[in-house]
C-alpha atoms as a PDB file:
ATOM      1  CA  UNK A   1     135.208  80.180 130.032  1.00  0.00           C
ATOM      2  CA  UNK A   2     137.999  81.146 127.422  1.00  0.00           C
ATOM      3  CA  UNK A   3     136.266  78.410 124.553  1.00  0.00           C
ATOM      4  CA  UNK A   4     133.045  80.436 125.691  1.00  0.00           C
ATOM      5  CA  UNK A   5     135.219  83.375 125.518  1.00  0.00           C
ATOM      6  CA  UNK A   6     136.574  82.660 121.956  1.00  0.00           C
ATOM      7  CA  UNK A   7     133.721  81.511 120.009  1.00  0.00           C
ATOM      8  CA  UNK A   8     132.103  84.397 121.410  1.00  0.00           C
ATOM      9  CA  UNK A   9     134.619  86.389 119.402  1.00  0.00           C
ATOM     10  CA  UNK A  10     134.344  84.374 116.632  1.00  0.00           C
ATOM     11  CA  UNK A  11     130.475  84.509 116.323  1.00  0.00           C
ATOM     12  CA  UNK A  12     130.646  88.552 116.664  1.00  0.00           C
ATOM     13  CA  UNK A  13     134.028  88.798 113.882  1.00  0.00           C
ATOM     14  CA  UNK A  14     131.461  86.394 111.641  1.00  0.00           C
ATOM     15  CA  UNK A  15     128.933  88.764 111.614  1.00  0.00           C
ATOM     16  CA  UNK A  16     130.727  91.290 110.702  1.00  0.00           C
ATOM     17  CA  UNK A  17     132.053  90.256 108.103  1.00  0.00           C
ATOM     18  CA  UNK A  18     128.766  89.099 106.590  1.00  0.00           C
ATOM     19  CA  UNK A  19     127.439  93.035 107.341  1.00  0.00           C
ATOM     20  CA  UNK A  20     130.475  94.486 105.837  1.00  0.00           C
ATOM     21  CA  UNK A  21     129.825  91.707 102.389  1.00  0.00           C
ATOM     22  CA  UNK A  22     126.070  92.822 102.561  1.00  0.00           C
ATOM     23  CA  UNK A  23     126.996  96.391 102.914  1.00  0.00           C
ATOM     24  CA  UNK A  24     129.824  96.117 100.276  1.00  0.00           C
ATOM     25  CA  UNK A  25     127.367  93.864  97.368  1.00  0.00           C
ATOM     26  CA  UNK A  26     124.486  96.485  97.948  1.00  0.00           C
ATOM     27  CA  UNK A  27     127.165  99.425  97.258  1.00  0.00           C
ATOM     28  CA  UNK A  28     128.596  97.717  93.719  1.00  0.00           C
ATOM     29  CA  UNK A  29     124.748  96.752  93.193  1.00  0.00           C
ATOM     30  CA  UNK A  30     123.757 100.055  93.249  1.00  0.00           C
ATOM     31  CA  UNK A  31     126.562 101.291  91.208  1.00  0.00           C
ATOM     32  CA  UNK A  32     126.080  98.915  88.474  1.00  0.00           C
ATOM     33  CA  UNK A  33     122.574  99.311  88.148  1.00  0.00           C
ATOM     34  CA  UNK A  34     123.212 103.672  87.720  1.00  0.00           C
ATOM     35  CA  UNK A  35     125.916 102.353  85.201  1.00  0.00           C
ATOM     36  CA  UNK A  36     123.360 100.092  83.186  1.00  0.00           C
ATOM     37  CA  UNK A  37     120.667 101.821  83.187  1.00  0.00           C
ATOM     38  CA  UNK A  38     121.747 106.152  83.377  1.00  0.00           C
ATOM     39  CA  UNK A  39     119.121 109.114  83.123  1.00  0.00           C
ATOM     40  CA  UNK A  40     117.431 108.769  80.377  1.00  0.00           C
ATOM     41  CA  UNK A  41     115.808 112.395  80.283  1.00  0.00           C
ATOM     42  CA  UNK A  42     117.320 115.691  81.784  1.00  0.00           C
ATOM     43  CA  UNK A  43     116.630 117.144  85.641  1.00  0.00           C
ATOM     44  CA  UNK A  44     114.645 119.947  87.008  1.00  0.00           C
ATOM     45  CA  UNK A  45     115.582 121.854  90.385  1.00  0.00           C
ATOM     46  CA  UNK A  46     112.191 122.949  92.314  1.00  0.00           C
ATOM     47  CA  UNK A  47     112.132 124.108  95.749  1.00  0.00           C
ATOM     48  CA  UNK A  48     111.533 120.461  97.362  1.00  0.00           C
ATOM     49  CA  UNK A  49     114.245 118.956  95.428  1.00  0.00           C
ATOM     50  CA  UNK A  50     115.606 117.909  91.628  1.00  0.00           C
ATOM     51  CA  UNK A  51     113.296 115.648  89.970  1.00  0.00           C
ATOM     52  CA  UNK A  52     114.156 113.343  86.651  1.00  0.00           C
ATOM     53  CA  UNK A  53     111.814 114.189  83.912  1.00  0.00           C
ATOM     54  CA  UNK A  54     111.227 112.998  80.071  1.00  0.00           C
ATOM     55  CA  UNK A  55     109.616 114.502  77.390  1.00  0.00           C
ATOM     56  CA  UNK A  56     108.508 113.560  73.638  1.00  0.00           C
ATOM     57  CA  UNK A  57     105.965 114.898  71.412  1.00  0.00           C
ATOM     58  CA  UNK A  58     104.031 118.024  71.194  1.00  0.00           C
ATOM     59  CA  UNK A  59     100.265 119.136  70.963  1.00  0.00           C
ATOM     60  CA  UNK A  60      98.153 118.908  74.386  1.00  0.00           C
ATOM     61  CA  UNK A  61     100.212 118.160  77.271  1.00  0.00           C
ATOM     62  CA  UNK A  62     100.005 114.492  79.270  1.00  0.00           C
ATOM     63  CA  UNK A  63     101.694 114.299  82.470  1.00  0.00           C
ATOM     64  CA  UNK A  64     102.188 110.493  83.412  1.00  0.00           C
ATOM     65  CA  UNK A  65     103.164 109.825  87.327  1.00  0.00           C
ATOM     66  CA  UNK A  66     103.869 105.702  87.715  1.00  0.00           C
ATOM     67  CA  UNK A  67     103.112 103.589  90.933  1.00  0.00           C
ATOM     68  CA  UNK A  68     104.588 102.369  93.928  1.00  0.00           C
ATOM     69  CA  UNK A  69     108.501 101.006  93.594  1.00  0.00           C
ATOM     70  CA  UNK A  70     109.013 102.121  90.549  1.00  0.00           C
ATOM     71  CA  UNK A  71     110.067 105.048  88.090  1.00  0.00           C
ATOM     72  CA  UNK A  72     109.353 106.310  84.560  1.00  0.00           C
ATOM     73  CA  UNK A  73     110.441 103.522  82.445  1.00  0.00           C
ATOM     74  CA  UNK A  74     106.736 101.750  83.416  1.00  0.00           C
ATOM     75  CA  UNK A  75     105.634 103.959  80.566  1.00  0.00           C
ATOM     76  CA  UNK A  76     108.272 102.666  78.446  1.00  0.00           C
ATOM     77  CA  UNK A  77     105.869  99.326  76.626  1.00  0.00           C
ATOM     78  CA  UNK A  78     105.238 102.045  73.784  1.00  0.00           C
ATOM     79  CA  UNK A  79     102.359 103.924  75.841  1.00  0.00           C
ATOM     80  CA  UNK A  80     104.844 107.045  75.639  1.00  0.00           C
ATOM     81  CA  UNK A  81     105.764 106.463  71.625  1.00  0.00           C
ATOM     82  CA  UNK A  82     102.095 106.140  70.851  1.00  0.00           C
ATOM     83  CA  UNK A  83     100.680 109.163  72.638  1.00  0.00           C
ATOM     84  CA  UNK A  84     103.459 111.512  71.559  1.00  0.00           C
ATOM     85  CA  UNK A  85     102.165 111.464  68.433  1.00  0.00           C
ATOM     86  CA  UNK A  86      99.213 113.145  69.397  1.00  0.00           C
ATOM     87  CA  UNK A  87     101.093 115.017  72.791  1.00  0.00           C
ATOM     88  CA  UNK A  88     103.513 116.254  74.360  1.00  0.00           C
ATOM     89  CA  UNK A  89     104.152 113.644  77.201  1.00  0.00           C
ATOM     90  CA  UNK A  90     105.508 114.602  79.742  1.00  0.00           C
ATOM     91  CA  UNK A  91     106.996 111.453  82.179  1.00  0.00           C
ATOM     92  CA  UNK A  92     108.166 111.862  85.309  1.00  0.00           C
ATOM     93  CA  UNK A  93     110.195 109.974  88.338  1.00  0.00           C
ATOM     94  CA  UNK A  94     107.793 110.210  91.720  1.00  0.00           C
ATOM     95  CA  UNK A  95     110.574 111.995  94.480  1.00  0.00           C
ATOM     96  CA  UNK A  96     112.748 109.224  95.523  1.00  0.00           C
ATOM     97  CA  UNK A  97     111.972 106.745  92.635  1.00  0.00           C
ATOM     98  CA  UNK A  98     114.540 106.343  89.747  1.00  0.00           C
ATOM     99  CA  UNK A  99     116.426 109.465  89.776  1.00  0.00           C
ATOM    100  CA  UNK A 100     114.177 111.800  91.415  1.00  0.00           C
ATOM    101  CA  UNK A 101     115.298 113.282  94.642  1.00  0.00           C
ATOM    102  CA  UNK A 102     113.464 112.763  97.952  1.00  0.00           C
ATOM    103  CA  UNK A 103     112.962 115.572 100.501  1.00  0.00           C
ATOM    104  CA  UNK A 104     112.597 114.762 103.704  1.00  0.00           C
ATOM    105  CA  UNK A 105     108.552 114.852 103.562  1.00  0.00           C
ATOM    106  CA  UNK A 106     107.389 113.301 100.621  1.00  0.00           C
ATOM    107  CA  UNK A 107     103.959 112.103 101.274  1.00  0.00           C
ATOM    108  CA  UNK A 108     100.928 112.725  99.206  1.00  0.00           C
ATOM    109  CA  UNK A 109     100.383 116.012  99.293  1.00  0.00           C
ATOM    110  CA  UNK A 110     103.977 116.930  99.396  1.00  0.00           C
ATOM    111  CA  UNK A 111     104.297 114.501  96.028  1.00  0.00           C
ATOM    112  CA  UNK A 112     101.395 116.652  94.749  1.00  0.00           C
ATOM    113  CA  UNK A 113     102.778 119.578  95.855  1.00  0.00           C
ATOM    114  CA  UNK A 114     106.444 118.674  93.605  1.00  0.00           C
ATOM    115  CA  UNK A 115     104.374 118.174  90.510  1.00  0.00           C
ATOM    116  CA  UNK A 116     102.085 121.245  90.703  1.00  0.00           C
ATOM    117  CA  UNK A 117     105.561 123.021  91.039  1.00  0.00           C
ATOM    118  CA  UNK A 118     107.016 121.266  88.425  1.00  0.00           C
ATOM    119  CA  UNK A 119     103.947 121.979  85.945  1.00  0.00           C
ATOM    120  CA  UNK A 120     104.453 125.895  86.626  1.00  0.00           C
ATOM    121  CA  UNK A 121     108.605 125.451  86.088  1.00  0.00           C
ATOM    122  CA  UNK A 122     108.044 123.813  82.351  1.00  0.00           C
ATOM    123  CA  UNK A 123     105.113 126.035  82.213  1.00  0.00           C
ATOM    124  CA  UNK A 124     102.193 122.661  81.291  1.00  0.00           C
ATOM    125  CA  UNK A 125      99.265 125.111  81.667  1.00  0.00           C
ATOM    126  CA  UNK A 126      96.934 122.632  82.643  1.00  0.00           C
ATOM    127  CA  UNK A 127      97.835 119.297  81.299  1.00  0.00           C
ATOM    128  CA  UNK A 128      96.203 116.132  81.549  1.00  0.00           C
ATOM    129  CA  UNK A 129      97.220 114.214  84.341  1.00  0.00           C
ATOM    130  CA  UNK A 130      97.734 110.474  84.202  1.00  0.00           C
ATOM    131  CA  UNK A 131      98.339 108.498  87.198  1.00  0.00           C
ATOM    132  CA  UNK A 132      99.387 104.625  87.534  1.00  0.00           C
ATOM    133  CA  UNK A 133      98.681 102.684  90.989  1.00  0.00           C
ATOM    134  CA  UNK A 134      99.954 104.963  93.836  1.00  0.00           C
ATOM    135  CA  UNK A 135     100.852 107.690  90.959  1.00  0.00           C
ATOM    136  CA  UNK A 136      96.650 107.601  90.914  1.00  0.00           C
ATOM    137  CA  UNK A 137      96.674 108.752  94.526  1.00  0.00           C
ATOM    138  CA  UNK A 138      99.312 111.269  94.381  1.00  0.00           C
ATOM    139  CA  UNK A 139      97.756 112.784  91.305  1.00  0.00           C
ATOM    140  CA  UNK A 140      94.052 112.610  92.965  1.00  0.00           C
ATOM    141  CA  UNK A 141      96.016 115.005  95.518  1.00  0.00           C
ATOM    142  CA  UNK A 142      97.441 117.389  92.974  1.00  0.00           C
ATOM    143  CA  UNK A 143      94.122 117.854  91.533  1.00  0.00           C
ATOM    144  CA  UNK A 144      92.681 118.624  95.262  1.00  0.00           C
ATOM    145  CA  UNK A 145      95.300 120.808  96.436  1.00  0.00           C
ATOM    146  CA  UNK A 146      96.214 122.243  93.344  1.00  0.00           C
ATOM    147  CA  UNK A 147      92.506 122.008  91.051  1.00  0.00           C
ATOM    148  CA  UNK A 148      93.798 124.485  88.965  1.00  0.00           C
ATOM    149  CA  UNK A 149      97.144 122.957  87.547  1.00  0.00           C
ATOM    150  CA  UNK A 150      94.741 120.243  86.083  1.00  0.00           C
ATOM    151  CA  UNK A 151      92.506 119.901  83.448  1.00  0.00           C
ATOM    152  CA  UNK A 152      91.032 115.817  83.609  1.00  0.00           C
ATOM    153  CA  UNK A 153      92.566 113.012  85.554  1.00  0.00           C
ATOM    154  CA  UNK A 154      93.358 110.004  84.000  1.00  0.00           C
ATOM    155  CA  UNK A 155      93.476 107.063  86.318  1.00  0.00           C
ATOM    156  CA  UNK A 156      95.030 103.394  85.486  1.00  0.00           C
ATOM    157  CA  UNK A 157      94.410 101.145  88.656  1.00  0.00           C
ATOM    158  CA  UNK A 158      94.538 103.538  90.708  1.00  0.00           C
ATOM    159  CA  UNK A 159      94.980 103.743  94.643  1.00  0.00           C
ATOM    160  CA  UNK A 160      91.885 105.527  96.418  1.00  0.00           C
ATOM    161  CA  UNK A 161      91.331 103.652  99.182  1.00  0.00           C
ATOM    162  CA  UNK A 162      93.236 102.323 102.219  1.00  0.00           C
ATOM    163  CA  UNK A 163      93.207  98.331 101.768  1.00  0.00           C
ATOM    164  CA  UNK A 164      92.210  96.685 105.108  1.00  0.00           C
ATOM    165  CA  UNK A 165      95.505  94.686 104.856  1.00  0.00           C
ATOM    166  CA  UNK A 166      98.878  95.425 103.208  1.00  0.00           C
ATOM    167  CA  UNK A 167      99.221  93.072  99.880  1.00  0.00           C
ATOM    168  CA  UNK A 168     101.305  90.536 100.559  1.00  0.00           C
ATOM    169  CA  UNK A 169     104.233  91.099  98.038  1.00  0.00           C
ATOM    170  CA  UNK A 170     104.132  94.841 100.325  1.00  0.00           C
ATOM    171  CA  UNK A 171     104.354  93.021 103.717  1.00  0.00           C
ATOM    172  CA  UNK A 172     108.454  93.053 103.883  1.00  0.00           C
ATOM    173  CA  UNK A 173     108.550  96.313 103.060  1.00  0.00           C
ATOM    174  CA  UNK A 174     106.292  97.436 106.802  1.00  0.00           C
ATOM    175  CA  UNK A 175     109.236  98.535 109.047  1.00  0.00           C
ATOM    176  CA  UNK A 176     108.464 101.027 111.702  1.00  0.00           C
ATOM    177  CA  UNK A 177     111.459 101.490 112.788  1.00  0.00           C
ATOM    178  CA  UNK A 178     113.177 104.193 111.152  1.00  0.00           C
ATOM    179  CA  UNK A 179     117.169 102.804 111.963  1.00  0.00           C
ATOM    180  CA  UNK A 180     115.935  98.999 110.808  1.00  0.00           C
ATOM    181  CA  UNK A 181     115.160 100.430 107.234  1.00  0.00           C
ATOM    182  CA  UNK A 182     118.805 101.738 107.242  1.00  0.00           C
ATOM    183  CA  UNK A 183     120.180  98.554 107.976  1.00  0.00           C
ATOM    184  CA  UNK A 184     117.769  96.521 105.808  1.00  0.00           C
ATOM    185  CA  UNK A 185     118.229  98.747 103.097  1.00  0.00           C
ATOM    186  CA  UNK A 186     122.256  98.607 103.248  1.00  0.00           C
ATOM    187  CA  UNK A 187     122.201  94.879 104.301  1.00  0.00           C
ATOM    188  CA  UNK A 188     119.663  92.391 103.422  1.00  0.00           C
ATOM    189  CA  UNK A 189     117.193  94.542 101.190  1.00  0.00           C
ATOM    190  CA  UNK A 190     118.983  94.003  97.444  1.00  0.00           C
ATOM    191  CA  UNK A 191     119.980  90.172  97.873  1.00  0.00           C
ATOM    192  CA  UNK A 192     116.378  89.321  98.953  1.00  0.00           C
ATOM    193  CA  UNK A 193     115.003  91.521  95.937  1.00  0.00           C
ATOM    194  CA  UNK A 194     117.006  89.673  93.810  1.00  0.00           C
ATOM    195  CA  UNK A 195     116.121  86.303  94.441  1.00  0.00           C
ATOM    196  CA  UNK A 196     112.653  86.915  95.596  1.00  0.00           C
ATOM    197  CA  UNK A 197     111.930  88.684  92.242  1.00  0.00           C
ATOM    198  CA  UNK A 198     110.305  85.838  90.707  1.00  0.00           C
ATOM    199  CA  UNK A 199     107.658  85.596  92.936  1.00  0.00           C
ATOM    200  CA  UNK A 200     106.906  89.169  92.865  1.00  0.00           C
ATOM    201  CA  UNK A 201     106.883  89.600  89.530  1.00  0.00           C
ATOM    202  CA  UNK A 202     104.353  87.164  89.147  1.00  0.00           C
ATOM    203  CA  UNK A 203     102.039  88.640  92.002  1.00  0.00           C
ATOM    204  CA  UNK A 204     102.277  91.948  90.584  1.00  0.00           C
ATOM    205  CA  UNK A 205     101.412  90.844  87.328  1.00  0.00           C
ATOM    206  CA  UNK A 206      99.087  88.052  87.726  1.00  0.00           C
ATOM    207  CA  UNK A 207      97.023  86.856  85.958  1.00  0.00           C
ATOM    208  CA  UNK A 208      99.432  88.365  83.324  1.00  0.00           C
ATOM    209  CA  UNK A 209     102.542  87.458  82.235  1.00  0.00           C
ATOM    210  CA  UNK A 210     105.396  89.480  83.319  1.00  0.00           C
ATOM    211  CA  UNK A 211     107.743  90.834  80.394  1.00  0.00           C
ATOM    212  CA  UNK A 212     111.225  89.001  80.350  1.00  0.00           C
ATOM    213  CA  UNK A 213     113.111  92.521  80.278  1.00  0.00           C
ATOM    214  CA  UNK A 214     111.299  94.279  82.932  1.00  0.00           C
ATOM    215  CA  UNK A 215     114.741  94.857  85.087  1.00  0.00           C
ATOM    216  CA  UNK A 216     115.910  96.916  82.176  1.00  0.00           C
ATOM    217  CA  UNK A 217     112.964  98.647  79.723  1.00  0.00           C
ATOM    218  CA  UNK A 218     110.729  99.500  82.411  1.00  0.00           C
ATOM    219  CA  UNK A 219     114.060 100.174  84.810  1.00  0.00           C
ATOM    220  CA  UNK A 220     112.981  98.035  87.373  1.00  0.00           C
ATOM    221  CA  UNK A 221     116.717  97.278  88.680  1.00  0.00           C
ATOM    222  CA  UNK A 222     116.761 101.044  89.895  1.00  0.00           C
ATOM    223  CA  UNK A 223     114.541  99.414  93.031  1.00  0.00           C
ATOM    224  CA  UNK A 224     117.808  97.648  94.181  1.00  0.00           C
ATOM    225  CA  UNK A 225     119.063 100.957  94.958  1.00  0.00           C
ATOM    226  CA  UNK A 226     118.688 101.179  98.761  1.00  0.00           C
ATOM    227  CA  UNK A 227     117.547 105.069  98.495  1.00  0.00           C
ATOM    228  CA  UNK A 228     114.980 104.273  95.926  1.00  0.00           C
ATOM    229  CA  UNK A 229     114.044 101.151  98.656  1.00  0.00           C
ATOM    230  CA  UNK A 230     113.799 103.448 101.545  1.00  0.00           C
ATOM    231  CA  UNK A 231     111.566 106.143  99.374  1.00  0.00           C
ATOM    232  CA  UNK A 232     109.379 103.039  98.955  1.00  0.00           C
ATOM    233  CA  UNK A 233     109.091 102.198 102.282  1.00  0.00           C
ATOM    234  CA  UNK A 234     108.270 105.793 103.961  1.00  0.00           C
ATOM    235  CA  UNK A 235     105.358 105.977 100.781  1.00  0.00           C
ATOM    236  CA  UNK A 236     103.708 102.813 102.573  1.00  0.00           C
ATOM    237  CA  UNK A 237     104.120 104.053 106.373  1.00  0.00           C
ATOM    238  CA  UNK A 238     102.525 108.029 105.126  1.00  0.00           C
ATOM    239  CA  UNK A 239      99.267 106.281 103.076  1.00  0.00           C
ATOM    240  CA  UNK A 240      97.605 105.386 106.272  1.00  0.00           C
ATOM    241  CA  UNK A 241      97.880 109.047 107.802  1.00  0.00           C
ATOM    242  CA  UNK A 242      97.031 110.922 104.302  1.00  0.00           C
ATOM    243  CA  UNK A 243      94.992 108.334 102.132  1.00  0.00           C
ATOM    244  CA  UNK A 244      91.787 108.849 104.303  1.00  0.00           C
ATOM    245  CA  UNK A 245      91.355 112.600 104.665  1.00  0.00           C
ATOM    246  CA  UNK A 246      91.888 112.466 100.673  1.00  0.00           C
ATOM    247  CA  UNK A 247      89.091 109.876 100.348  1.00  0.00           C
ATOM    248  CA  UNK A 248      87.083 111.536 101.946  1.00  0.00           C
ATOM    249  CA  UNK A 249      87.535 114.731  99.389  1.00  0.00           C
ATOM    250  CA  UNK A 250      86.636 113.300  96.633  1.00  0.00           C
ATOM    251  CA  UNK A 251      83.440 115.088  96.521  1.00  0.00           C
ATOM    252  CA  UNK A 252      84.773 118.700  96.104  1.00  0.00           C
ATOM    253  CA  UNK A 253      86.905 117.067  92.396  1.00  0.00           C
ATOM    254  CA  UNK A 254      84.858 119.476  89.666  1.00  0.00           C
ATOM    255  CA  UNK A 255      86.863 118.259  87.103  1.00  0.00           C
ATOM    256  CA  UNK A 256      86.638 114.814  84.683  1.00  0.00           C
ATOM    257  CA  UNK A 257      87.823 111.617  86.079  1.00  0.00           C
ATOM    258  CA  UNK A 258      88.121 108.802  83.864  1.00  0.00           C
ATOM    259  CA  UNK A 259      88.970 105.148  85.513  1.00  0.00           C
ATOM    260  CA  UNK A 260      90.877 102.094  83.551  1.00  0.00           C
ATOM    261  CA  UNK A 261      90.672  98.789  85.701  1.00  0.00           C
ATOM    262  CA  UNK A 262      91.833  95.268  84.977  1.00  0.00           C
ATOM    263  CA  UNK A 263      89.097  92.765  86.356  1.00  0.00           C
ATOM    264  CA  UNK A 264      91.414  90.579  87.568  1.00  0.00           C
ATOM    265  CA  UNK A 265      93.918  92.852  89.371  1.00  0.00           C
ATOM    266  CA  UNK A 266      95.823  90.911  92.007  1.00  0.00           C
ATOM    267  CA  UNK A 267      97.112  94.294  93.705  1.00  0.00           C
ATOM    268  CA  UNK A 268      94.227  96.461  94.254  1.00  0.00           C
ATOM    269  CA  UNK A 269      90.353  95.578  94.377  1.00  0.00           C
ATOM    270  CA  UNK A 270      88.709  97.320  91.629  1.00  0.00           C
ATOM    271  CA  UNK A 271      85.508  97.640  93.130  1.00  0.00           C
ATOM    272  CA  UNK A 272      87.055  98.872  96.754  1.00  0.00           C
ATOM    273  CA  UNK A 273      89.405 101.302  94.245  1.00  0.00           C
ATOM    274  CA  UNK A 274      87.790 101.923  91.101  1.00  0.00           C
ATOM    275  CA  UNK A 275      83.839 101.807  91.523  1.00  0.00           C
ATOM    276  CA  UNK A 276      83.627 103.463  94.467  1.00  0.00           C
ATOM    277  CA  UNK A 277      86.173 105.883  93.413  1.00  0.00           C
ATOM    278  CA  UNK A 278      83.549 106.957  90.364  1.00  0.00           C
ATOM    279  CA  UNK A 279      80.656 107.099  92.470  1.00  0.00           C
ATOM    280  CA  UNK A 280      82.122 109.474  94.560  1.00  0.00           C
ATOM    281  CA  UNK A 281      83.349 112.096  91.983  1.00  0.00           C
ATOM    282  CA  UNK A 282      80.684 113.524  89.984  1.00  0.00           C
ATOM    283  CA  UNK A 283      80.840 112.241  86.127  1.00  0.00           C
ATOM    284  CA  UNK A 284      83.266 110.602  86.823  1.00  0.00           C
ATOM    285  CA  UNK A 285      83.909 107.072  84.893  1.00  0.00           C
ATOM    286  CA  UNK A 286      85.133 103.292  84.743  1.00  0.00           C
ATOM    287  CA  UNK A 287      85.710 101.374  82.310  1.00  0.00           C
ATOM    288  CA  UNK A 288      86.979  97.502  83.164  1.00  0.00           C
ATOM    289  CA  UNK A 289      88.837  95.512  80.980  1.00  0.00           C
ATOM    290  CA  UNK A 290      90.482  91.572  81.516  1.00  0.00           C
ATOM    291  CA  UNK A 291      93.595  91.696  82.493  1.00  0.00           C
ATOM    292  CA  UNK A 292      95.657  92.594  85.946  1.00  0.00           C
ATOM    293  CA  UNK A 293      97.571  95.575  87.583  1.00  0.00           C
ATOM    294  CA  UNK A 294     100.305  97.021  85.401  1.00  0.00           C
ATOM    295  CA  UNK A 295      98.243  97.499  82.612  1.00  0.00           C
ATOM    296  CA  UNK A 296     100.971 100.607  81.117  1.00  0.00           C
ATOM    297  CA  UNK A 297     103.067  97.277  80.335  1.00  0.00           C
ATOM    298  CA  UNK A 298     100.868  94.320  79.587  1.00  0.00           C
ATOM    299  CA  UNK A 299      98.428  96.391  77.810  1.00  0.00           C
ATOM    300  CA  UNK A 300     100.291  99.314  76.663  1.00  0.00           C
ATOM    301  CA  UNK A 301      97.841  99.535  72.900  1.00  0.00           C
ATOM    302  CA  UNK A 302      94.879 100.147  75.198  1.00  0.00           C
ATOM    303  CA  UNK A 303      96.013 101.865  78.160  1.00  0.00           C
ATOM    304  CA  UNK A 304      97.212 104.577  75.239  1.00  0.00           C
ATOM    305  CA  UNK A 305      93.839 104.403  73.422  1.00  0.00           C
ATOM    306  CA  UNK A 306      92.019 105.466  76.772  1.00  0.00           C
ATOM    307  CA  UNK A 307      93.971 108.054  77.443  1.00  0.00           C
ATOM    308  CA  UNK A 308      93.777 109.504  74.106  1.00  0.00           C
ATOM    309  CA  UNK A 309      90.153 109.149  74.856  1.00  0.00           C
ATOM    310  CA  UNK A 310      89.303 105.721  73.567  1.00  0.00           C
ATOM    311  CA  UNK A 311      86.774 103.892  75.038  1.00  0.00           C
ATOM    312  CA  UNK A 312      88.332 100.409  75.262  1.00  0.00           C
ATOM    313  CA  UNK A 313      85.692  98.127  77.762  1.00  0.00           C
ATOM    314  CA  UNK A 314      83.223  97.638  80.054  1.00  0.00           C
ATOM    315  CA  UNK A 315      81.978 100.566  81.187  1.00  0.00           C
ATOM    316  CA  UNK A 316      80.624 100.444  84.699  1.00  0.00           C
ATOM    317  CA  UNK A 317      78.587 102.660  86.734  1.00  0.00           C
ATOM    318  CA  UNK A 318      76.551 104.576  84.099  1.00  0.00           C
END
């Protein structure tokens, strides 16, 4: 009974210890990613929170929103340095990505709700609103709740529709339980990033190839921060609750929609997200092009020709 007694007390001051080092590498982590890679535009306080925003250019005003688990630099693969030219672009961190707070609600429409009040704070008008992946979702919702703070929407593979199952480089990231995304997020969440990275870089990108400096020009370290980890995971648990009743709105959009796909996106279906997205918005258009999902970076030439208004493929559904 004392051996039992002992290794009992062993086992328990073992795992401990391996929290407190999972705890205490997530902490330095964290800080050395904010250290690498600092703000790299100026902050604006709204009523749901402070939100990290970047601007360059002037003329008509762009307002790009990125996807899912990531943050402004996404624009960074010269999208941003080509349109400014022509623009003022404004880029912005989604609450809770990069260095964007996150209020306590931030689904959808709340995420809609942050932009339409950050349009009226740097006084936009009515920009043109461009919206990457999940960004595409949040910024269909701005233009629903909010039609007049926009003037087209500009959609690069998009999210429109809830996908029947979770893609698979999402699955780790389904955790109910609101205390076990604590302790994931302070424990196990930035090793396993780090050496599962590989593989998720590759099934994010694929078919494409993913850019060897992704962790730094498009700020994709600034996921290893466990707040910009839990952000990610409450934006997967809200889409099946809000996703549908916006689907089904599509109808009332009086406004132009124009749709980029890549044919061979890995992420999101383009037919399930894109087609059927167009047929339900009056005038509303796709074009499809080869390539995969993060188009802003493997494409960057293109993706800033069709916003400026370029067409640049296939274009479907006329």
């Amino acid at each position: 009974m004392k051996h039992l007694k002992t290794t009992a007390y062993s086992v328990l001051a073992l795992s401990g210890a391996t929290l407190a080092g999972l705890v205490l590498f997530t902490h330095r982590t964290a800080r050395r990613v904010r250290a690498a890679l600092p703000p790299s535009g100026s902050f604006v306080d709204l009523p749901g929170g402070r939100l990290h925003v970047r601007e360059q250019g002037s003329g008509p005003v762009l307002l790009l929103v990125h996807g899912l688990g990531g943050q402004m630099g996404q624009f960074n693969y010269s999208v941003v340095e080509q349109l400014a030219a022509n623009f003022r672009v404004v880029v912005v961190d989604r609450p809770g990505s990069g260095y964007s707070q996150r209020p306590a609600s931030a689904d959808l429409i709340s995420q809609a709700n942050a932009l339409a009040a950050l349009i009226d704070k740097l006084e936009l008008g009515r920009p043109l609103v461009v919206g990457h992946s999940l960004g595409g979702a949040v910024v269909l919702a701005l233009a629903l709740h909010h039609p007049d703070k926009v003037a087209e929407l500009i959609l690069v593979a998009p999210l429109s529709a809830l996908p029947e199952t979770v893609p698979a480089i999402f699955q780790r990231l389904l955790i109910p339980s609101r205390w076990k995304r604590q302790v994931v997020a302070w424990t196990v969440a930035t090793p396993l990033s780090i050496r599962r990275s590989p593989l998720v870089m590759k099934a994010l990108f694929g078919p494409e190839t993913p850019p060897h400096d992704y962790a730094t020009k498009a700020g994709g370290m600034l996921s290893l921060q466990p707040a910009q980890f839990l952000a990610t995971v409450a934006d997967l648990e809200a889409l099946p609750t809000y996703l549908p009743t916006l689907t089904a709105r599509l109808t009332e959009l009086r406004l132009p929609v124009r749709v980029l796909y890549g044919r061979h996106d890995a992420v999101l279906d383009w037919r399930t997200n894109g087609q059927a997205l167009v047929e339900s918005i009056p005038g509303a258009t796709l074009q499809l092009i080869e390539g995969g999902h993060m188009l802003p970076i493997t494409q960057p030439n293109l993706v800033a020709r069709f916003i400026s208004g370029d067409a640049v493929g296939e274009l479907v559904g006329e």
